[in-house]
C-alpha atoms as a PDB file:
ATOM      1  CA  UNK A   1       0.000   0.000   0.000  1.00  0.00           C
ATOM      2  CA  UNK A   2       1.300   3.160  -1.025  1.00  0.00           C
ATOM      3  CA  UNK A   3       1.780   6.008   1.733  1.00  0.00           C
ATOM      4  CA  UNK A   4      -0.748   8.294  -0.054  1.00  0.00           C
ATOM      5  CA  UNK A   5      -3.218   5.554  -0.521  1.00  0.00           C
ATOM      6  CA  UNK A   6      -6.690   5.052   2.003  1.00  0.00           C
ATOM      7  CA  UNK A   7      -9.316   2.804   2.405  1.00  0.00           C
ATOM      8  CA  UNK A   8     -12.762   3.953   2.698  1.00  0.00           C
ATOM      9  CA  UNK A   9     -15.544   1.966   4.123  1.00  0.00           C
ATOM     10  CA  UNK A  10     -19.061   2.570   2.661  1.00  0.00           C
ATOM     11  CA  UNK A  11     -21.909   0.766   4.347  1.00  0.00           C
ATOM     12  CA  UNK A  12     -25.221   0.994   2.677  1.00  0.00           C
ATOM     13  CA  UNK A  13     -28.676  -0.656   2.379  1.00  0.00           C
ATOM     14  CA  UNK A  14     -30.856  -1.419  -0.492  1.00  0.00           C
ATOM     15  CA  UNK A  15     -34.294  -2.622  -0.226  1.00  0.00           C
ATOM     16  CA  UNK A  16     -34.281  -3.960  -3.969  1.00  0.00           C
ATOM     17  CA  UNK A  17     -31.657  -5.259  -6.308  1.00  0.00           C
ATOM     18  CA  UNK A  18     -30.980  -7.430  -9.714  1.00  0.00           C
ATOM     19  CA  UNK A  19     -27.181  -7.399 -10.958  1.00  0.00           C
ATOM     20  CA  UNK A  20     -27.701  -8.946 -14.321  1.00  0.00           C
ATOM     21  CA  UNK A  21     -25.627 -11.707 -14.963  1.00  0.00           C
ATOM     22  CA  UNK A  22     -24.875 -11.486 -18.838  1.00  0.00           C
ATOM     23  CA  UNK A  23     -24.434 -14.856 -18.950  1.00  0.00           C
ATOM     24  CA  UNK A  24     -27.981 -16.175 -18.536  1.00  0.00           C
ATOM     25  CA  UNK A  25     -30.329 -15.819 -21.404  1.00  0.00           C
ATOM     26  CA  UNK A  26     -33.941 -17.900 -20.754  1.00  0.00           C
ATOM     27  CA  UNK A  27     -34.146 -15.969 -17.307  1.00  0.00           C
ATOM     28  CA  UNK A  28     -32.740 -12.966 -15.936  1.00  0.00           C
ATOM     29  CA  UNK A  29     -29.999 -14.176 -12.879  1.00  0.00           C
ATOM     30  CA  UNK A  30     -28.342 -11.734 -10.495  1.00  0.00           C
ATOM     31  CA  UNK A  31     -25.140 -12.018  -9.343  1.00  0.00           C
ATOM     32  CA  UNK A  32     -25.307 -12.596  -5.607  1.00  0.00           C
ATOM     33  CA  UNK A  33     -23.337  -9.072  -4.503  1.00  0.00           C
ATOM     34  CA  UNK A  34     -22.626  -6.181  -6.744  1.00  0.00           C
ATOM     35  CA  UNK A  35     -19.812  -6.850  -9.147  1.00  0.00           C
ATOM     36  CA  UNK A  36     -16.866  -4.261  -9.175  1.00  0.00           C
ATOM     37  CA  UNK A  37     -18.072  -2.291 -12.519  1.00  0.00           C
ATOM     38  CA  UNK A  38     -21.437  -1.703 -11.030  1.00  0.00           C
ATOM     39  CA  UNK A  39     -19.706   0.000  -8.037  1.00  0.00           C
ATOM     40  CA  UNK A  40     -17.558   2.269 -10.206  1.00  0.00           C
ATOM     41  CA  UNK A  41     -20.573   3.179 -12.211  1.00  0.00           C
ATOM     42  CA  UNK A  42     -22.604   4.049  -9.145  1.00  0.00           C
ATOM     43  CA  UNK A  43     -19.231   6.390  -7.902  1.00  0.00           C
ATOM     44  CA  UNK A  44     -19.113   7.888 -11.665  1.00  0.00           C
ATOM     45  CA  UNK A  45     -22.456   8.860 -11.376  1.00  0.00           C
ATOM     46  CA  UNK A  46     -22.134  10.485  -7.762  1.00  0.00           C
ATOM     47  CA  UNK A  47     -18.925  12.514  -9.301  1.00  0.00           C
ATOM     48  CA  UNK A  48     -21.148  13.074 -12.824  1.00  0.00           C
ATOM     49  CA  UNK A  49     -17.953  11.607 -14.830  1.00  0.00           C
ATOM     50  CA  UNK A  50     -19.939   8.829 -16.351  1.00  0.00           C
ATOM     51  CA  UNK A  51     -16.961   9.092 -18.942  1.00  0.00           C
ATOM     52  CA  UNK A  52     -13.452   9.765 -16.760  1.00  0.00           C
ATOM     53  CA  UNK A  53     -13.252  13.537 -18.526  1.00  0.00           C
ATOM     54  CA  UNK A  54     -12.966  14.589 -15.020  1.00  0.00           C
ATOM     55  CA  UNK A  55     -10.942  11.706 -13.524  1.00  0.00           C
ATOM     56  CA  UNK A  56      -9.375  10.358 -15.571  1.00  0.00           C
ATOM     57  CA  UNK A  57     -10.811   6.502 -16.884  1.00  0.00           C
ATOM     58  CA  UNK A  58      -7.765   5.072 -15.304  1.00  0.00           C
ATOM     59  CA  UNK A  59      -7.743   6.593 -12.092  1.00  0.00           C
ATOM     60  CA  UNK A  60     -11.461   4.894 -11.986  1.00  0.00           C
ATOM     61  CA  UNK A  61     -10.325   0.987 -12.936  1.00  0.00           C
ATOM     62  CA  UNK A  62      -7.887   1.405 -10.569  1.00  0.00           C
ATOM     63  CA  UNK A  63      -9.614   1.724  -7.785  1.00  0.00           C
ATOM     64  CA  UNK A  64      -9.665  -1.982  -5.609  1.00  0.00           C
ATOM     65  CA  UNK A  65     -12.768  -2.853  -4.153  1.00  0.00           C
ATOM     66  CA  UNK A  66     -13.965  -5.597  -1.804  1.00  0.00           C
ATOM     67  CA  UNK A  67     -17.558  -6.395  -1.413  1.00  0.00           C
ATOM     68  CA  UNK A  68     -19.149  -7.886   1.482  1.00  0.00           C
ATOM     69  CA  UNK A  69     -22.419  -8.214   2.886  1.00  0.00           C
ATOM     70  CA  UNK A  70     -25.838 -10.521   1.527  1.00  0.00           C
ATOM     71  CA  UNK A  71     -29.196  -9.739   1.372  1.00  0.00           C
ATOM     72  CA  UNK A  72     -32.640 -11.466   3.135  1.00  0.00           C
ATOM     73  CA  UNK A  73     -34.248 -12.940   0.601  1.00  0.00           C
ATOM     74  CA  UNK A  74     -34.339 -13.953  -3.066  1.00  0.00           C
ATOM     75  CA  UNK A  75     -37.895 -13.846  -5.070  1.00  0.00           C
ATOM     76  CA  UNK A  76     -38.769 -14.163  -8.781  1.00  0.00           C
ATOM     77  CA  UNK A  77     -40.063 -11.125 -10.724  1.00  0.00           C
ATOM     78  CA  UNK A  78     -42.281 -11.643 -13.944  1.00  0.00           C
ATOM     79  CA  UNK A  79     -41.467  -8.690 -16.780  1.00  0.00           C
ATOM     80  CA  UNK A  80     -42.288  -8.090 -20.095  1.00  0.00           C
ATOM     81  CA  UNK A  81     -38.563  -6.422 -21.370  1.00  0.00           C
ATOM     82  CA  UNK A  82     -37.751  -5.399 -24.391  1.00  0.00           C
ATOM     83  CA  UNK A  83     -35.587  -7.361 -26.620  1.00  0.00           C
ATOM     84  CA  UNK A  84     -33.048  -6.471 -29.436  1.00  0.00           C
ATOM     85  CA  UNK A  85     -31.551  -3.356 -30.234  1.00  0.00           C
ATOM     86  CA  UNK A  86     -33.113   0.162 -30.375  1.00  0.00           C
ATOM     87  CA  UNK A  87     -32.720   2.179 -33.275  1.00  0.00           C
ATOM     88  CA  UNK A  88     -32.872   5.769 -33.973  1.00  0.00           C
ATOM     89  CA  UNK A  89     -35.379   6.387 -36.651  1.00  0.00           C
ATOM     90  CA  UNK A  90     -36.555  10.179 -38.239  1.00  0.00           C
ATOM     91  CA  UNK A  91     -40.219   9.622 -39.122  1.00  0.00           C
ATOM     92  CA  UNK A  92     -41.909  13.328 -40.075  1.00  0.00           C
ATOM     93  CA  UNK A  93     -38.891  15.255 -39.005  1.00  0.00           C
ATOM     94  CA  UNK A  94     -39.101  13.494 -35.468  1.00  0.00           C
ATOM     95  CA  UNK A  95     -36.361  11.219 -33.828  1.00  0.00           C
ATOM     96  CA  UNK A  96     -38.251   8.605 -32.215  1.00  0.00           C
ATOM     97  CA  UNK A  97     -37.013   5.140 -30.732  1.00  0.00           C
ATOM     98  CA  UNK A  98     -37.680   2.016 -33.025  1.00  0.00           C
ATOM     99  CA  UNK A  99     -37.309  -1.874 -31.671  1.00  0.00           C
ATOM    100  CA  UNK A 100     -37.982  -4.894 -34.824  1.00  0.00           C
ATOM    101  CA  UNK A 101     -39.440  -2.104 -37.000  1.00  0.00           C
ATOM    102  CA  UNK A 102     -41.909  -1.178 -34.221  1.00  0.00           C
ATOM    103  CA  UNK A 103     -41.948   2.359 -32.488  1.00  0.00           C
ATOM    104  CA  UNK A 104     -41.058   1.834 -29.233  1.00  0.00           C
ATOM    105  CA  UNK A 105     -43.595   3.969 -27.567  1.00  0.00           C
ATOM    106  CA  UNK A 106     -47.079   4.417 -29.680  1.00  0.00           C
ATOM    107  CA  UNK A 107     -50.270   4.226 -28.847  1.00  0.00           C
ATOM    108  CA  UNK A 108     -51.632   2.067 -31.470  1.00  0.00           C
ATOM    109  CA  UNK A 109     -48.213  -0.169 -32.021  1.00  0.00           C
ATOM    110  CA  UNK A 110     -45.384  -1.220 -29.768  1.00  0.00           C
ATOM    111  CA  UNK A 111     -41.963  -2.703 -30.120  1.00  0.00           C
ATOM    112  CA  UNK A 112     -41.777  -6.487 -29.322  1.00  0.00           C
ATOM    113  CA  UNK A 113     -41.658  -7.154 -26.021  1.00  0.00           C
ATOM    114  CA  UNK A 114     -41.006 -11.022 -24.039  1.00  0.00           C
ATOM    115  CA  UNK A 115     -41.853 -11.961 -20.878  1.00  0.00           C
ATOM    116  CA  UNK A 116     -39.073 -13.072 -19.014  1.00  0.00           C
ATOM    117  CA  UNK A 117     -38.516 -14.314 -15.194  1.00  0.00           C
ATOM    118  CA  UNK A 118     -36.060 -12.195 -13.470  1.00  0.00           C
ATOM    119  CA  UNK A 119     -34.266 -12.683 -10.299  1.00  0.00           C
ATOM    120  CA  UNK A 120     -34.426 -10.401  -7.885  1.00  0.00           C
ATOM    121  CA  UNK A 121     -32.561  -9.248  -4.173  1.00  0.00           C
ATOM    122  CA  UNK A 122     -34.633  -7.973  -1.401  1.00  0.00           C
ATOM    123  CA  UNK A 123     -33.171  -6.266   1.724  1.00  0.00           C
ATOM    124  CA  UNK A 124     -29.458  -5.735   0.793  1.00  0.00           C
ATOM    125  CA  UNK A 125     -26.788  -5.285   4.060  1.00  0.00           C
ATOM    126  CA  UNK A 126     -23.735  -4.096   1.763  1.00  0.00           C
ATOM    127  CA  UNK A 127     -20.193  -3.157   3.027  1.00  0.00           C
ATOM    128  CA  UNK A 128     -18.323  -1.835   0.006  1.00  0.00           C
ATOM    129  CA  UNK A 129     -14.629  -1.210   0.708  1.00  0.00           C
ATOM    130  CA  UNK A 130     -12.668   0.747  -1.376  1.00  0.00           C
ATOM    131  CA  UNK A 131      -8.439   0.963  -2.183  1.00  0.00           C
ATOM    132  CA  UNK A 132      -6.505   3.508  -3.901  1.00  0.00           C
ATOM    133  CA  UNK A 133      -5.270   7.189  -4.172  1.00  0.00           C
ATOM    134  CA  UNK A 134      -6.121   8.959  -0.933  1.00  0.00           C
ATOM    135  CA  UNK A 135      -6.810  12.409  -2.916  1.00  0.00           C
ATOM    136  CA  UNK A 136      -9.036  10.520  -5.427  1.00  0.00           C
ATOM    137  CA  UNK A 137     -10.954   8.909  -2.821  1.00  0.00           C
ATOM    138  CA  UNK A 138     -11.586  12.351  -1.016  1.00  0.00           C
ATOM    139  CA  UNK A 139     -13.425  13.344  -4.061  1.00  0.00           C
ATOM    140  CA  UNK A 140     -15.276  10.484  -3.797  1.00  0.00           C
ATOM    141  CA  UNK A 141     -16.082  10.497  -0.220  1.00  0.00           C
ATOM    142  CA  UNK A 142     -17.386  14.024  -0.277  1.00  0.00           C
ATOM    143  CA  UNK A 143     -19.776  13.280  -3.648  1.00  0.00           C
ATOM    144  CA  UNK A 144     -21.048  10.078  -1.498  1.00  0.00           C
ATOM    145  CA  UNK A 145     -21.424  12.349   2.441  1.00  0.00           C
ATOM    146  CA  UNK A 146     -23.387  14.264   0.896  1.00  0.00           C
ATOM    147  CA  UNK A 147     -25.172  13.166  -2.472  1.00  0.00           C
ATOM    148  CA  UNK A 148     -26.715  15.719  -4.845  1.00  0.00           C
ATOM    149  CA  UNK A 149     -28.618  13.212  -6.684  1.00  0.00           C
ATOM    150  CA  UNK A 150     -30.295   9.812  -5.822  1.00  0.00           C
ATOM    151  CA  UNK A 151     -27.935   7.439  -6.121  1.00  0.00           C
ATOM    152  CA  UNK A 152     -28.863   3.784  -7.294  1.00  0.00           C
ATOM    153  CA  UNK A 153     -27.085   0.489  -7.447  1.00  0.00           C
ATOM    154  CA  UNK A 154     -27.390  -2.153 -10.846  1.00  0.00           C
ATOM    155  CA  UNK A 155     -30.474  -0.715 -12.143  1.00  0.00           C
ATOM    156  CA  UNK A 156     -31.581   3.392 -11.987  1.00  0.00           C
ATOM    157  CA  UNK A 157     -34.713   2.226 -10.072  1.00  0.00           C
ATOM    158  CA  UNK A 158     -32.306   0.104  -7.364  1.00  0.00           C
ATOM    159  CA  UNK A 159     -32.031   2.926  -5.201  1.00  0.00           C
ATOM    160  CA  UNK A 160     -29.328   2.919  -2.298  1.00  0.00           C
ATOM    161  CA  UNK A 161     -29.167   4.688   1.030  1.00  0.00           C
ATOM    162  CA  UNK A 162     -25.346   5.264   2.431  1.00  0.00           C
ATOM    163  CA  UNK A 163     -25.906   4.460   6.406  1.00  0.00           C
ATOM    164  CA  UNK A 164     -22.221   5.413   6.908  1.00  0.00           C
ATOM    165  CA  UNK A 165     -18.646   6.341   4.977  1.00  0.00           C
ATOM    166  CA  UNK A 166     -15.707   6.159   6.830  1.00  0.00           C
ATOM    167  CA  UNK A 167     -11.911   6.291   6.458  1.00  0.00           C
ATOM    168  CA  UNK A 168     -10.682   2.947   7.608  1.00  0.00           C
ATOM    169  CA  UNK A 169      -7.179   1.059   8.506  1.00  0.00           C
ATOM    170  CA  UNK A 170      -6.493  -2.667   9.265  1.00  0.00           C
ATOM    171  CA  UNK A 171      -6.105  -3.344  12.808  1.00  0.00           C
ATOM    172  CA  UNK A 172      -3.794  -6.248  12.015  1.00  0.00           C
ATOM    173  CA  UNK A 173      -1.876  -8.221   8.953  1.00  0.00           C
ATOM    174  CA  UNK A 174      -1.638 -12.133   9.562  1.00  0.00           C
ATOM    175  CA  UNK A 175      -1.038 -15.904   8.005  1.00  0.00           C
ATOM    176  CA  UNK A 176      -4.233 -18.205   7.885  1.00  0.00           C
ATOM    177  CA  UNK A 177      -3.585 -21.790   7.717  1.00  0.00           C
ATOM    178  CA  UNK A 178      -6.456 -24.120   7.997  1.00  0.00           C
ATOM    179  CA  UNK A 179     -10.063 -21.462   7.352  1.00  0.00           C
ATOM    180  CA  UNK A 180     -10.875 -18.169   6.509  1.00  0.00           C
ATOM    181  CA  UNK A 181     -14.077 -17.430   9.513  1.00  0.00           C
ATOM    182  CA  UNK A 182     -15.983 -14.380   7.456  1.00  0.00           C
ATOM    183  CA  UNK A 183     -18.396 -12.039   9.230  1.00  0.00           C
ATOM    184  CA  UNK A 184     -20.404 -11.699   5.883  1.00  0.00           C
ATOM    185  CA  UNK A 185     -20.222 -13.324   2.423  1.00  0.00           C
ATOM    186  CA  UNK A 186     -18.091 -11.910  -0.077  1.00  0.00           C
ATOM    187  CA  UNK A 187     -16.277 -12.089  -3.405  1.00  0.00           C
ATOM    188  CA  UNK A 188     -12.562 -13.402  -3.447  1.00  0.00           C
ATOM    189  CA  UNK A 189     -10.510 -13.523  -7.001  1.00  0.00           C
ATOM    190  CA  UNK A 190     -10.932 -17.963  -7.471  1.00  0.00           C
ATOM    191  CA  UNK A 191      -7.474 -17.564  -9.505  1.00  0.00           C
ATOM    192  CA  UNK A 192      -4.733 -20.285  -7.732  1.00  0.00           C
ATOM    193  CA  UNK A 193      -6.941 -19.301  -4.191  1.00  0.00           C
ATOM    194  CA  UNK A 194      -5.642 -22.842  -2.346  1.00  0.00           C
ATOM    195  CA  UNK A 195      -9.585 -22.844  -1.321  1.00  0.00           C
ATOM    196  CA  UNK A 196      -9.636 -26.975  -0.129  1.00  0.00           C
ATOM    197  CA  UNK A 197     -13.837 -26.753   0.659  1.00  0.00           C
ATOM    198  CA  UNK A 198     -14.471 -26.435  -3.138  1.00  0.00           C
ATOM    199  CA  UNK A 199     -18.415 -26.181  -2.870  1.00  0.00           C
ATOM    200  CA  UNK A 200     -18.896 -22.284  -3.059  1.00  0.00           C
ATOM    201  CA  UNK A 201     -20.607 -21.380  -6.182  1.00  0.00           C
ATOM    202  CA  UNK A 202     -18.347 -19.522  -8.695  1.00  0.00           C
ATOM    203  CA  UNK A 203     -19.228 -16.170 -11.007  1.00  0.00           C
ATOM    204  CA  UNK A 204     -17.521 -14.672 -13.874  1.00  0.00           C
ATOM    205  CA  UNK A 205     -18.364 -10.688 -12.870  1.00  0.00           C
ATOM    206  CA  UNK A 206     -17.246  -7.436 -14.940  1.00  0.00           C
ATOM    207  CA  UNK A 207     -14.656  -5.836 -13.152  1.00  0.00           C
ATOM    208  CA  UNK A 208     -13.978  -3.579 -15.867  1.00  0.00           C
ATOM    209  CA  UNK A 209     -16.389  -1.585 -18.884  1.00  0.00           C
ATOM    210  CA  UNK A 210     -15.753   1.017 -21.394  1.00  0.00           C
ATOM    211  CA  UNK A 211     -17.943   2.288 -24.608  1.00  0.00           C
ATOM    212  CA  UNK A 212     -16.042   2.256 -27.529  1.00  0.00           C
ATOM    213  CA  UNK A 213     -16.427   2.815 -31.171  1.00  0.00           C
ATOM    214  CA  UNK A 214     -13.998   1.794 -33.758  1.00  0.00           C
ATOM    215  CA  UNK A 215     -11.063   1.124 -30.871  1.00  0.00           C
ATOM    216  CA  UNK A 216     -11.721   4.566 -29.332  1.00  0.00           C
ATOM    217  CA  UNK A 217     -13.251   5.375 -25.793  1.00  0.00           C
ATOM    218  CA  UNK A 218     -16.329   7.536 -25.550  1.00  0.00           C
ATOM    219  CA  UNK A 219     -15.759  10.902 -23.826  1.00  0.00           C
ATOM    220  CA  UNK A 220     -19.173  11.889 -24.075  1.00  0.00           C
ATOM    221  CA  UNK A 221     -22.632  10.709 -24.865  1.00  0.00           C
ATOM    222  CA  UNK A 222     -22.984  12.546 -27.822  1.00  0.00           C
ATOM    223  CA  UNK A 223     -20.186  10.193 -29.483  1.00  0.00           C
ATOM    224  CA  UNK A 224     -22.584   7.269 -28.731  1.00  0.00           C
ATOM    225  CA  UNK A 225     -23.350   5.473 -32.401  1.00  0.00           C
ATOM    226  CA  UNK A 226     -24.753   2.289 -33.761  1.00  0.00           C
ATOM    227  CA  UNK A 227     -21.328   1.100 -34.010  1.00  0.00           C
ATOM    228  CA  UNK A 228     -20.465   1.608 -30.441  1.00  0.00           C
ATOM    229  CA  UNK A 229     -19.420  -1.091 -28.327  1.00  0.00           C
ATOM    230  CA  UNK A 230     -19.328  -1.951 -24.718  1.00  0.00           C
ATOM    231  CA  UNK A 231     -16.112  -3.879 -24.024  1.00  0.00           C
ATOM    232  CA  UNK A 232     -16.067  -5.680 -20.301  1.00  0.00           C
ATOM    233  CA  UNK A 233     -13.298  -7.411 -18.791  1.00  0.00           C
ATOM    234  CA  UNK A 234     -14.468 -10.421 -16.422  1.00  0.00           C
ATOM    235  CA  UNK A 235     -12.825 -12.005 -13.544  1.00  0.00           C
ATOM    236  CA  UNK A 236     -13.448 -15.330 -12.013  1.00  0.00           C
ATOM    237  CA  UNK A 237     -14.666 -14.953  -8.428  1.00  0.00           C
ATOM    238  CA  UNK A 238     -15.733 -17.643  -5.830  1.00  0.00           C
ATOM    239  CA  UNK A 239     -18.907 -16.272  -3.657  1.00  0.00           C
ATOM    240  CA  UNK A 240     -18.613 -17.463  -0.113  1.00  0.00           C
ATOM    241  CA  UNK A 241     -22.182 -17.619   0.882  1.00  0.00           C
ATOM    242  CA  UNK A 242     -23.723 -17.764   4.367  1.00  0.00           C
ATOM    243  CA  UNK A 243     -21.257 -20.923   5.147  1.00  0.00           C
ATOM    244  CA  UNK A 244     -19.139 -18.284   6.434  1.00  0.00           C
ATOM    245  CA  UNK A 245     -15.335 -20.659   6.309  1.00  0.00           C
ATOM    246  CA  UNK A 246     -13.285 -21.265   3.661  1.00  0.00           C
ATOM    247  CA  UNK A 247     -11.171 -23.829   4.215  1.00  0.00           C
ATOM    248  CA  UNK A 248      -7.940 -23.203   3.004  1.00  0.00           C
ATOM    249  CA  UNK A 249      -5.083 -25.840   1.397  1.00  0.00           C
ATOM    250  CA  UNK A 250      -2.256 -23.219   1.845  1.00  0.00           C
ATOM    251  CA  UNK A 251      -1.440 -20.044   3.834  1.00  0.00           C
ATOM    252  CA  UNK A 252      -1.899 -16.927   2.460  1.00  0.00           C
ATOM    253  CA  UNK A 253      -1.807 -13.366   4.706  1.00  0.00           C
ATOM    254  CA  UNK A 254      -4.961 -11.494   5.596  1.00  0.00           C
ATOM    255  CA  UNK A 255      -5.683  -7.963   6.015  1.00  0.00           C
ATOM    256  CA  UNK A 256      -7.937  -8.181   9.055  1.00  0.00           C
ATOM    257  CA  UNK A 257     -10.641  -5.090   9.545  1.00  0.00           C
ATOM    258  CA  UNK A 258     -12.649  -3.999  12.385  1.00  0.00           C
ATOM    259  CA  UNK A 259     -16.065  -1.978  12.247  1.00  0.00           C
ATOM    260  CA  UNK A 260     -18.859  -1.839  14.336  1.00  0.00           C
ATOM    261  CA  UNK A 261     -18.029  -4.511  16.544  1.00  0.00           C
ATOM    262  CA  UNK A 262     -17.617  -7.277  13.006  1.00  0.00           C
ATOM    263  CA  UNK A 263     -14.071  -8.273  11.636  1.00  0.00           C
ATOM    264  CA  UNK A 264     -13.755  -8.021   8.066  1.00  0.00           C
ATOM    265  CA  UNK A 265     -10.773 -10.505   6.865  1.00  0.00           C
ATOM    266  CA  UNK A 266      -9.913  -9.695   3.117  1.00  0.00           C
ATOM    267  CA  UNK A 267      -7.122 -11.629   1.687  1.00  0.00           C
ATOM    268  CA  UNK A 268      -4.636  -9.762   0.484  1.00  0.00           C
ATOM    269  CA  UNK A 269      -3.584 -11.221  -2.986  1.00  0.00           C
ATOM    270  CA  UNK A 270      -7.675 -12.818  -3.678  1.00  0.00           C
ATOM    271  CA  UNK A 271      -9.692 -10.347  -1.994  1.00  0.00           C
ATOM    272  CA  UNK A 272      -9.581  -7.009  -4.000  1.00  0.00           C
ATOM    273  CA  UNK A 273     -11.137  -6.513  -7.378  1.00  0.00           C
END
């Protein structure tokens, strides 16, 4: 850790959730905790630098998260969503929205639209820490203590409240040999982790997005074309669940955190995105 490096705690709530998993097609599945490029996108928005003009994009990917924390419940949503892509169309001098050669919004026609069962999160205890540049993460922390929009998590109607921000350090650096003993669930990198309880459910999350269009990145909105591309970089994670120990093969050194009377234990070389 660099000298002018912090951590910053955030710990927030949110009463609804889905974090699309791109990977599931027949039904909608969320990913069990936010994945690291929904974060960033919820801190661009707070800063209003959707696009790193003020930033830098860098200084943004660089950031190292660690996500903790699990929700109460899991239900099943059924949604008619719109499928395909939407086109720009001018019809009588007017730029309206087009989806399989159907307006989008009319009141006589509509685009296609297919049901589809989507998973959803209900009651979301989240402890989001976050690693880097301690003047960058100022910035940050003062856009987050006080907001001057609604901020949201996943989806814009996934609203979040921030209980708490806070400028954290560990309380201790040591070896575990036999189990990792977690206060919450959380994500930890499943790339040569000597996990030996190999039963924990494994994701591939996007840790990393960027519009582009023809190799460039999009500085604005405006630059948005047909031709534009998102380009995501995944990352293999293992989810620990409610089991709460990981079982471990090997040692490897924890960074060992202390808030509110829980111990956060966030492995050093596994547990940041």
């Amino acid at each position: 850790m660099n000298e002018s490096d912090k951590i910053f705690l955030m710990e927030i709530f949110q009463p609804f959730a889905q974090y699309r998993n791109p990977f599931t097609f027949y039904y909608a599945q969320t990913y069990p905790l936010p994945p690291k490029s929904t974060i960033i996108g919820m801190l661009q928005n707070a800063q209003n630098d959707w696009y790193g003009n003020n930033n830098g994009v860098e200084n943004w990917w660089n950031l190292k998260v660690s996500v903790h924390g699990g929700f109460e419940s899991v239900f099943w949503n059924y949604q008619q969503l719109i499928k395909g892509d939407i086109d720009l169309i001018k019809k009588k001098d007017e730029i309206k929205l087009w989806n399989q050669e159907l307006p989008l919004y009319s009141k006589n026609l509509k685009s296609q639209r297919t049901p589809v069962y989507q998973q959803e999160l209900f009651n979301g205890h989240l402890y989001i820490f976050l690693r880097g540049d301690g003047n960058f993460l100022n910035k940050i922390y003062d856009s987050l203590a006080k907001p001057t929009k609604i901020l949201y998590l996943g989806r814009s109607e996934d609203l979040v409240f921030i209980k708490d921000i806070v400028e954290i350090k560990p309380v201790a650096q040591e070896g575990q040999n036999e189990g990792l003993w977690l206060s919450y669930p959380m994500y930890i990198k499943s790339c040569n982790f000597p996990i030996k309880n190999e039963k924990f459910p494994v994701y591939s999350i996007p840790t990393k997005t960027k519009l582009m269009t023809n190799n460039n990145i999009l500085k604005h909105k405006a630059e948005i074309t047909s031709s534009t591309e998102r380009a995501v970089e995944f990352t293999s994670i293992i989810y620990s669940g409610f089991d709460n120990i990981v079982y471990l093969s090997s040692r490897i050194e924890v960074e060992i955190f202390e808030y509110k009377g829980y111990k956060f234990k966030i492995p050093l070389e596994w547990g940041w995105l």
